[in-house]
Every structure is written in structure tokens, then in C-alpha cells.
C-alpha atoms as a PDB file:
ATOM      1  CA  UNK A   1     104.143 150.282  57.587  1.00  0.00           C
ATOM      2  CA  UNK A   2     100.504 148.374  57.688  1.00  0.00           C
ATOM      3  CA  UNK A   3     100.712 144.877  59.144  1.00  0.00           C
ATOM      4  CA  UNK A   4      98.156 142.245  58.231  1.00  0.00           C
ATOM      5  CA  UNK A   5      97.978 139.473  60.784  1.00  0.00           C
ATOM      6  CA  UNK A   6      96.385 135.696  59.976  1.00  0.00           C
ATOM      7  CA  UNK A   7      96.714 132.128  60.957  1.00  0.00           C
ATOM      8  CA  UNK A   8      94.380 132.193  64.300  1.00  0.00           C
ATOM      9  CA  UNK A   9      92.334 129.535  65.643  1.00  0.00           C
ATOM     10  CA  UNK A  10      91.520 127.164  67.790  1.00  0.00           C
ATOM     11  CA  UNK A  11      93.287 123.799  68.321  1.00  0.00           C
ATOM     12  CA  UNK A  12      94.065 121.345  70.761  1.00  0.00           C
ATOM     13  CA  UNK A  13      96.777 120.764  73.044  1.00  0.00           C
ATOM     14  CA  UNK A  14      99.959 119.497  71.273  1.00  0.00           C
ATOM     15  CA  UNK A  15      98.470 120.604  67.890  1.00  0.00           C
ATOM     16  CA  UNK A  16     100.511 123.089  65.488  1.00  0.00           C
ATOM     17  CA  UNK A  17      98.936 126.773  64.089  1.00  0.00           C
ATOM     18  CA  UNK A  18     100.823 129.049  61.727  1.00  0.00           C
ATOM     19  CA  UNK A  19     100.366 132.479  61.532  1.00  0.00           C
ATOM     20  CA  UNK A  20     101.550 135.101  59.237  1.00  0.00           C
ATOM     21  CA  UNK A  21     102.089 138.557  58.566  1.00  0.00           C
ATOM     22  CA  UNK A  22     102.248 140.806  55.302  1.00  0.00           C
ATOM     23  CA  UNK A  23     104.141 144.234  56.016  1.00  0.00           C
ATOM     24  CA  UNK A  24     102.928 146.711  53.112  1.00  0.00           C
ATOM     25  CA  UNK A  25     104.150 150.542  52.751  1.00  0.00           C
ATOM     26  CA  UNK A  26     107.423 152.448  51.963  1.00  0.00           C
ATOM     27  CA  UNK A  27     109.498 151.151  54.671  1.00  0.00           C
ATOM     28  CA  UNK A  28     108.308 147.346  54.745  1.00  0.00           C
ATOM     29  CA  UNK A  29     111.385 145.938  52.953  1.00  0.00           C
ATOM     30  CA  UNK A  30     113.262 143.845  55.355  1.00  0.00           C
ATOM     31  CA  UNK A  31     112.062 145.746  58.419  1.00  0.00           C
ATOM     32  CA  UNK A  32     113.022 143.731  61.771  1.00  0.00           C
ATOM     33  CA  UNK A  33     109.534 141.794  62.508  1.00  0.00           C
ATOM     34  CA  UNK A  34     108.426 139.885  65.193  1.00  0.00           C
ATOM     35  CA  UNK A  35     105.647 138.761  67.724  1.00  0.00           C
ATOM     36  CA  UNK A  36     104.015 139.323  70.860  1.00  0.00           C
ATOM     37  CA  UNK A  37     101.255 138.047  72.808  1.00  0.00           C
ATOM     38  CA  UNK A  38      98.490 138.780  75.284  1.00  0.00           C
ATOM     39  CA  UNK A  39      96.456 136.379  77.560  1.00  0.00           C
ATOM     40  CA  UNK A  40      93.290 137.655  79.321  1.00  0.00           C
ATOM     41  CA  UNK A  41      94.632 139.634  82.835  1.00  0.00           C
ATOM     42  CA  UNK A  42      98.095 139.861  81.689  1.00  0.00           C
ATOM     43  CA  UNK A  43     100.688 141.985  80.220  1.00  0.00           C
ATOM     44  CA  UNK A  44     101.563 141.999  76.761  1.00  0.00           C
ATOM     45  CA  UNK A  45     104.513 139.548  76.010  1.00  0.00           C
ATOM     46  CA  UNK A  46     107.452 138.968  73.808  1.00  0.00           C
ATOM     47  CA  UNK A  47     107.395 135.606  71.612  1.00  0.00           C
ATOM     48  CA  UNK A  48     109.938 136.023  68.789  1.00  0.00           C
ATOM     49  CA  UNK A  49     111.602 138.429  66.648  1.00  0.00           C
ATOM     50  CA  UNK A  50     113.413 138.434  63.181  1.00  0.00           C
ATOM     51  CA  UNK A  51     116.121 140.684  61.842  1.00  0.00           C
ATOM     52  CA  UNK A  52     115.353 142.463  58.494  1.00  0.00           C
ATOM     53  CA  UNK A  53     117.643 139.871  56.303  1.00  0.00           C
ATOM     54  CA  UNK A  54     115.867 136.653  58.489  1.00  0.00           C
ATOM     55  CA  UNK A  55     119.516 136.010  60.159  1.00  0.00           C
ATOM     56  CA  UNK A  56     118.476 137.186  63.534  1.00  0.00           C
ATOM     57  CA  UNK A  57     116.187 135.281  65.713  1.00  0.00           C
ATOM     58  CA  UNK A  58     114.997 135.661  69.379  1.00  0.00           C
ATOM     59  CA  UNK A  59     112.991 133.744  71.150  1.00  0.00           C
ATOM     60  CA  UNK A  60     110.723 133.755  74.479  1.00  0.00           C
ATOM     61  CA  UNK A  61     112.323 130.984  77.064  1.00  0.00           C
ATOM     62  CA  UNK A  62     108.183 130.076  77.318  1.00  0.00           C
ATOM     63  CA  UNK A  63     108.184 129.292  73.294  1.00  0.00           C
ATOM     64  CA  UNK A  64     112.063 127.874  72.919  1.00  0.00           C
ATOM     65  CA  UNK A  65     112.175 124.736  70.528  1.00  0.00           C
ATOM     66  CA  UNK A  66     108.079 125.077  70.064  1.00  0.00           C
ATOM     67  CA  UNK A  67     107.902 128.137  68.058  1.00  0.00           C
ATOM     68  CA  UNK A  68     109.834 128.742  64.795  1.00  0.00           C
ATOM     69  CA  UNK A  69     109.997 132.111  62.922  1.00  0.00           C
ATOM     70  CA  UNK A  70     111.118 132.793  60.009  1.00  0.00           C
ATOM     71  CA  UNK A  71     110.368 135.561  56.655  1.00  0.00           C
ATOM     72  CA  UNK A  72     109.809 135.878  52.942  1.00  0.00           C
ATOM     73  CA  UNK A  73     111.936 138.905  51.892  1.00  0.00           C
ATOM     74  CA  UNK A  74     110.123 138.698  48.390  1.00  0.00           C
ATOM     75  CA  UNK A  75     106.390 138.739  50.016  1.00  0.00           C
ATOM     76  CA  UNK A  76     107.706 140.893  52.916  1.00  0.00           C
ATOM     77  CA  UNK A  77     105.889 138.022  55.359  1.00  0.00           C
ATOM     78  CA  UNK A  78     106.813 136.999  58.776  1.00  0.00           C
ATOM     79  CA  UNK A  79     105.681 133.483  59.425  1.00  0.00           C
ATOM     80  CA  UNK A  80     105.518 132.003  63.310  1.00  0.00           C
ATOM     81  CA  UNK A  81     104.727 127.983  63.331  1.00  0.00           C
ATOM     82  CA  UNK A  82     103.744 126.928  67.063  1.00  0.00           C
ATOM     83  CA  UNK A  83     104.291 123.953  67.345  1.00  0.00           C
ATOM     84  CA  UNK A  84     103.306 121.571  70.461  1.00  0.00           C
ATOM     85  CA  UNK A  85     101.188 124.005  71.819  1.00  0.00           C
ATOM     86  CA  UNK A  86     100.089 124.424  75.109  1.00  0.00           C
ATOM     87  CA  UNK A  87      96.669 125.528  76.371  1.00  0.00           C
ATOM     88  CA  UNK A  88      98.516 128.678  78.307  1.00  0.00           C
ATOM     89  CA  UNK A  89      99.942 129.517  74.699  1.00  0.00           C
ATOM     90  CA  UNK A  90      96.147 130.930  75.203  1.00  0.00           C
ATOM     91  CA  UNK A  91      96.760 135.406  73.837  1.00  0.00           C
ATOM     92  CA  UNK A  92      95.767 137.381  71.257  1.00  0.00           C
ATOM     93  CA  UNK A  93      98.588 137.700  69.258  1.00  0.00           C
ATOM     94  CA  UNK A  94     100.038 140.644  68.053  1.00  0.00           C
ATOM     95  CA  UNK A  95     102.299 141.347  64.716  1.00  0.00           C
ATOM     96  CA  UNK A  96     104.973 143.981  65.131  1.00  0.00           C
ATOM     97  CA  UNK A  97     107.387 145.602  62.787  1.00  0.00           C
ATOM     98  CA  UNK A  98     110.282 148.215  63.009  1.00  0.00           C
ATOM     99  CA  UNK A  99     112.065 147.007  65.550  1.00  0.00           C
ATOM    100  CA  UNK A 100     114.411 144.106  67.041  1.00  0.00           C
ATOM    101  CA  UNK A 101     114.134 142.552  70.347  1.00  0.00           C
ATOM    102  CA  UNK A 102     112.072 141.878  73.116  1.00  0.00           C
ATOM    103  CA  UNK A 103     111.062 145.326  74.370  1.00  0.00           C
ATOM    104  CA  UNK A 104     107.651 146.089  72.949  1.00  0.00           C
ATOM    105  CA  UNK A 105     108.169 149.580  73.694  1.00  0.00           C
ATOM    106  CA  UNK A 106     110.484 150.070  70.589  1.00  0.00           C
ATOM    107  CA  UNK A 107     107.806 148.687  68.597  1.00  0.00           C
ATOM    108  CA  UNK A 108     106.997 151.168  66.089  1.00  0.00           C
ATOM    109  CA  UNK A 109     104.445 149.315  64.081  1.00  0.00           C
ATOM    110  CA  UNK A 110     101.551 147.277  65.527  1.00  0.00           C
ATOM    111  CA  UNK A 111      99.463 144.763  63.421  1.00  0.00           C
ATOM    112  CA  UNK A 112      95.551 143.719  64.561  1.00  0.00           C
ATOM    113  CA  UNK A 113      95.849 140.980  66.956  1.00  0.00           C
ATOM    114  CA  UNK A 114      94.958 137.118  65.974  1.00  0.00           C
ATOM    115  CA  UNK A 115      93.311 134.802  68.341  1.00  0.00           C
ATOM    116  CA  UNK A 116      94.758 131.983  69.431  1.00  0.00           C
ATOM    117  CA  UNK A 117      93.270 129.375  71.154  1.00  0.00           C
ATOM    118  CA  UNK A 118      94.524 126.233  72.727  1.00  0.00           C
ATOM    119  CA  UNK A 119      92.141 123.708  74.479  1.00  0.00           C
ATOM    120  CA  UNK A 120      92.830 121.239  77.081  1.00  0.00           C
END
């Protein structure tokens, strides 16, 4: 599976960003997606996931009720709106695909990261 990662930027506090993510290859169709992120200093970090069918959603306590994923089964595309964003939102972040949860060692696919930054 190849993961294409867009949507970064920069934006101010309390603004909104969407990024996305187009899985391509044999085993793309409705693979278990999701996000993580990592700030400058700090450990990589779960943000959201999404079952294969788009039922299934987890979220980070950090991004509850800010952060909305969701999926296009026909475009095999993960989609995370931030919403209300914060400026320690600050992280690369990272598409991942193949798995379901919040460990990002049963990650088996990792996308390029996407910078996101959120200013004061």
C-alpha cells in the first residue's frame, strides 16, 4: 500500500486545516486508516483511526470534539478536518494504513509526513 499525504499548512489559532490521504496498491480497499503526529522533541503520537468500512472511529483525548475523520471507500481517501486548532496541534503529521488503533507499532504502512503549523 503507497499513502499520499496533503492538506498541510500553516494557520492560526482556532482556524480549521483538512488533510487527506489516497491509499493506492493491491490491498488499499477499505484498509483500517488513520493518523499520527509528531512535534519537534517528542514521540510520535496517535490522533485518529478509521475502520476499513468508516464505522470505526478512535480518537486522541488531546483532539476529542476538534478533529473529525472520516473516508471515501470509492477514492480509497482518509480525510482528518482539525478543527479549532491549537498552536501545540504543532507535528508533522503522519498517514498510516493497515492497521486499527492507537499503537503505531502495528502500523504496517507509513505515508510522508505533512506539516502542520499552528500560530499563536
Amino acid at each position: 500500500v503507497q499513502l499520499q499525504a496533503s492538506g498541510g499548512g500553516l494557520v492560526q489559532a482556532g482556524g480549521s486545516l483538512r488533510l487527506s490521504c489516497v491509499a493506492s496498491g493491491r490491498d488499499a480497499y477499505r484498509t483500517p486508516m488513520g493518523w499520527f503526529r509528531q512535534a519537534p522533541g517528542k514521540e510520535r503520537e496517535f490522533v485518529a483511526t478509521i475502520s476499513g468500512n468508516g464505522v470505526g472511529k478512535l480518537y486522541a483525548d488531546s483532539v476529542k470534539g476538534r478533529f473529525t475523520i472520516s473516508r471515501d471507500l470509492v477514492k480509497n481517501t482518509e480525510y482528518l478536518q482539525m478543527n479549532s486548532l491549537k498552536p501545540e496541534d504543532t507535528a508533522v503529521y503522519y498517514c498510516a494504513a493497515g492497521y486499527y488503533g492507537a499503537d503505531s507499532n502495528t502500523v504496517n504502512y507509513w505515508g510522508q509526513g505533512t506539516q502542520v503549523t499552528v500560530s499563536s
